[in-house]
C-alpha atoms as a PDB file:
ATOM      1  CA  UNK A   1       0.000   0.000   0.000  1.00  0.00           C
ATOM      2  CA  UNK A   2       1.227   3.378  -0.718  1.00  0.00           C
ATOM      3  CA  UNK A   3       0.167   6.709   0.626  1.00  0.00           C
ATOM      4  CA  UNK A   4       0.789  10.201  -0.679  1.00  0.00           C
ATOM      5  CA  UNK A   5      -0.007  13.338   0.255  1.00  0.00           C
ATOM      6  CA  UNK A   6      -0.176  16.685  -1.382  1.00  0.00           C
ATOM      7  CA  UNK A   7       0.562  19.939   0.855  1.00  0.00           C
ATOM      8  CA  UNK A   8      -2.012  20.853   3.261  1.00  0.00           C
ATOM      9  CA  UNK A   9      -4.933  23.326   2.555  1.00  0.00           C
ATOM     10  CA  UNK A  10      -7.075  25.004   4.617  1.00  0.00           C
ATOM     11  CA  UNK A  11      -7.217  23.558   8.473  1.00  0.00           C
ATOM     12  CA  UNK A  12     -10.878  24.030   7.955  1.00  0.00           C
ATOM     13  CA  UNK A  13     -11.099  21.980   4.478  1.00  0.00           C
ATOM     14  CA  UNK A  14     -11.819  18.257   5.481  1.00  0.00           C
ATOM     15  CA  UNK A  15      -9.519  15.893   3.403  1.00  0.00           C
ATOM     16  CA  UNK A  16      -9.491  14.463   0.142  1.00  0.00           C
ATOM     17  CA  UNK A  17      -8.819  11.190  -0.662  1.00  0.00           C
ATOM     18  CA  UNK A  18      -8.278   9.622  -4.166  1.00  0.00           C
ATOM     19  CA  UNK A  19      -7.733   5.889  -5.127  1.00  0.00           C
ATOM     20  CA  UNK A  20      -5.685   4.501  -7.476  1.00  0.00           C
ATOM     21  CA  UNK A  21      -6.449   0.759  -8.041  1.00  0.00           C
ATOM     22  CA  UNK A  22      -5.027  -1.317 -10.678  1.00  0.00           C
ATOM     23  CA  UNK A  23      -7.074  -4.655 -12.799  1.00  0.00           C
ATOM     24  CA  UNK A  24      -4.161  -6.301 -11.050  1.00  0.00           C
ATOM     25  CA  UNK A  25      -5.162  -5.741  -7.595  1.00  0.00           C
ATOM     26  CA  UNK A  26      -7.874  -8.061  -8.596  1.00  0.00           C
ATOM     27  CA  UNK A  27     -11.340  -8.562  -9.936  1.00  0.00           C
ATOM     28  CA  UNK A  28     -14.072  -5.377  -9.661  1.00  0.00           C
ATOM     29  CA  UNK A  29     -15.767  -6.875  -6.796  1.00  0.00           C
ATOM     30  CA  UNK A  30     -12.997  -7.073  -5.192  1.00  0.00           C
ATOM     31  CA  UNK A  31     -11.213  -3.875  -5.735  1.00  0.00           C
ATOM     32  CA  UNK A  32     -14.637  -2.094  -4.548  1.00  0.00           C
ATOM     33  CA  UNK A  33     -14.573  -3.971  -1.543  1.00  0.00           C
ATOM     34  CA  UNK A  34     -11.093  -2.919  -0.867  1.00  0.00           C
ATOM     35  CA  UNK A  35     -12.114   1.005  -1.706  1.00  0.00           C
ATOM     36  CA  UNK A  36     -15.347   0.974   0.520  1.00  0.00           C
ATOM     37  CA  UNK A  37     -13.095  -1.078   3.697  1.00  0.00           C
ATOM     38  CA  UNK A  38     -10.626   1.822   3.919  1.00  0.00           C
ATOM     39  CA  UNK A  39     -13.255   4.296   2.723  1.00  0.00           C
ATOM     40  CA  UNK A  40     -15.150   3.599   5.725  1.00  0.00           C
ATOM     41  CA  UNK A  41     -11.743   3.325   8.399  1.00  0.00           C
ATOM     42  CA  UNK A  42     -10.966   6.823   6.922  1.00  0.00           C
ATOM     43  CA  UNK A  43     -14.435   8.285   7.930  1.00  0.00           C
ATOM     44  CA  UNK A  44     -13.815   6.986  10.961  1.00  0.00           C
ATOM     45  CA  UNK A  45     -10.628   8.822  11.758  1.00  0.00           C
ATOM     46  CA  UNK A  46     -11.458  12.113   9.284  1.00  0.00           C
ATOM     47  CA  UNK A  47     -10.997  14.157  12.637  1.00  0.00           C
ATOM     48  CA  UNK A  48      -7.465  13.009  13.261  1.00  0.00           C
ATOM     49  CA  UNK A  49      -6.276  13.463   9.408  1.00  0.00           C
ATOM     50  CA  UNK A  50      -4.547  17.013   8.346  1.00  0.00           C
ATOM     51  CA  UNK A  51      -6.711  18.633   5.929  1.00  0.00           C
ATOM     52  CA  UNK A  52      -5.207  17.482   2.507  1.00  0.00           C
ATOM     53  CA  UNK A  53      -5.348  15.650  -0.685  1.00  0.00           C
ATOM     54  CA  UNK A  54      -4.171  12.122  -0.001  1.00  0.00           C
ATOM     55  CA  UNK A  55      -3.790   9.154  -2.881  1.00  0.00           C
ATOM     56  CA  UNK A  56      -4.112   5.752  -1.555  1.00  0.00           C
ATOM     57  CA  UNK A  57      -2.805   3.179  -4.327  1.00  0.00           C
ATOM     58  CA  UNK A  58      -3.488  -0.626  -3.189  1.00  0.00           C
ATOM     59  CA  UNK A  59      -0.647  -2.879  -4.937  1.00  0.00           C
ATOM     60  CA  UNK A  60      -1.449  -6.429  -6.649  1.00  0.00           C
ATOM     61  CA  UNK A  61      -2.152  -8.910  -3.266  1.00  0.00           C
ATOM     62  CA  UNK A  62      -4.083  -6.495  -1.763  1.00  0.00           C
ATOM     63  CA  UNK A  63      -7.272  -8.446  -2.722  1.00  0.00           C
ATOM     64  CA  UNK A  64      -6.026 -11.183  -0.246  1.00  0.00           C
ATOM     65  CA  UNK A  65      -5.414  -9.070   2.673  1.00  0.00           C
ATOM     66  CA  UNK A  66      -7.691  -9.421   5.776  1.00  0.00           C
ATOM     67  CA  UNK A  67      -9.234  -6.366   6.813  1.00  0.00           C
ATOM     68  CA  UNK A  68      -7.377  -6.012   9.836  1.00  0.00           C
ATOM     69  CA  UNK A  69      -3.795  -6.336   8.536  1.00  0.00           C
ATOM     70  CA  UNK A  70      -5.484  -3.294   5.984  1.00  0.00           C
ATOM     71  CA  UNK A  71      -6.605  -1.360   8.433  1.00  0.00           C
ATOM     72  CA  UNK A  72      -3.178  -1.739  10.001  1.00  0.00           C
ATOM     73  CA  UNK A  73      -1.617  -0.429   7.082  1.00  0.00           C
ATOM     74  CA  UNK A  74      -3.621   2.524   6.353  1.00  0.00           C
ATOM     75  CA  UNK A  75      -3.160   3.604   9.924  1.00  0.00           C
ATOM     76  CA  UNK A  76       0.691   2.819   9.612  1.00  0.00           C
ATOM     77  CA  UNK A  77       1.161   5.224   6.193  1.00  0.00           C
ATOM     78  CA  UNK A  78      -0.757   7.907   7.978  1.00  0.00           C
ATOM     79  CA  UNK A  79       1.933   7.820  10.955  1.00  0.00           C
ATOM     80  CA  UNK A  80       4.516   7.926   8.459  1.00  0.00           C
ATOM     81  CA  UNK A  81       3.191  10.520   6.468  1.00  0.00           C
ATOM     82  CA  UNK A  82       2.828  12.500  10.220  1.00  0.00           C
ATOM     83  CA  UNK A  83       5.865  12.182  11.355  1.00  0.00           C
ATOM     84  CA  UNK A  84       7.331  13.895   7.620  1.00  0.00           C
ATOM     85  CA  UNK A  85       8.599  17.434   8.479  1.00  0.00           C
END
């Protein structure tokens, strides 16, 4: 999984978040299932994000990834992306 993130707007504009998905993360089903998953952890924690444009891009293997371990990582690239001066 890969995370990157464009300069910081406004502190009052919420974050944006953009998915990049490739045919070889696997099939549509799957890839949508992926999208809503950390779609729905990123609503979760909106409040903690910077304000932002963010691009989340799910490599191929993704698809068999339990939603834990991707939860994990989408929590992990936003402490990296934190800790970046």
């Amino acid at each position: 999984m890969t995370f990157a993130a464009a300069p910081p707007g406004s502190p009052a504009e919420p974050p944006r978040v953009a998915f990049a998905l490739s045919r070889k993360v696997g099939s549509s089903v799957e890839r949508n299932r992926l999208r809503r998953q950390i779609q729905a952890h990123l609503r979760e924690i909106a409040g903690t994000m910077p304000s932002g444009a963010y691009l989340v891009a799910l490599r191929p293997g993704s698809a068999g990834t339990d939603r834990q371990t991707l939860l994990g990582d989408v929590d992990a690239c936003l402490s990296r992306l934190a800790a970046r001066p």
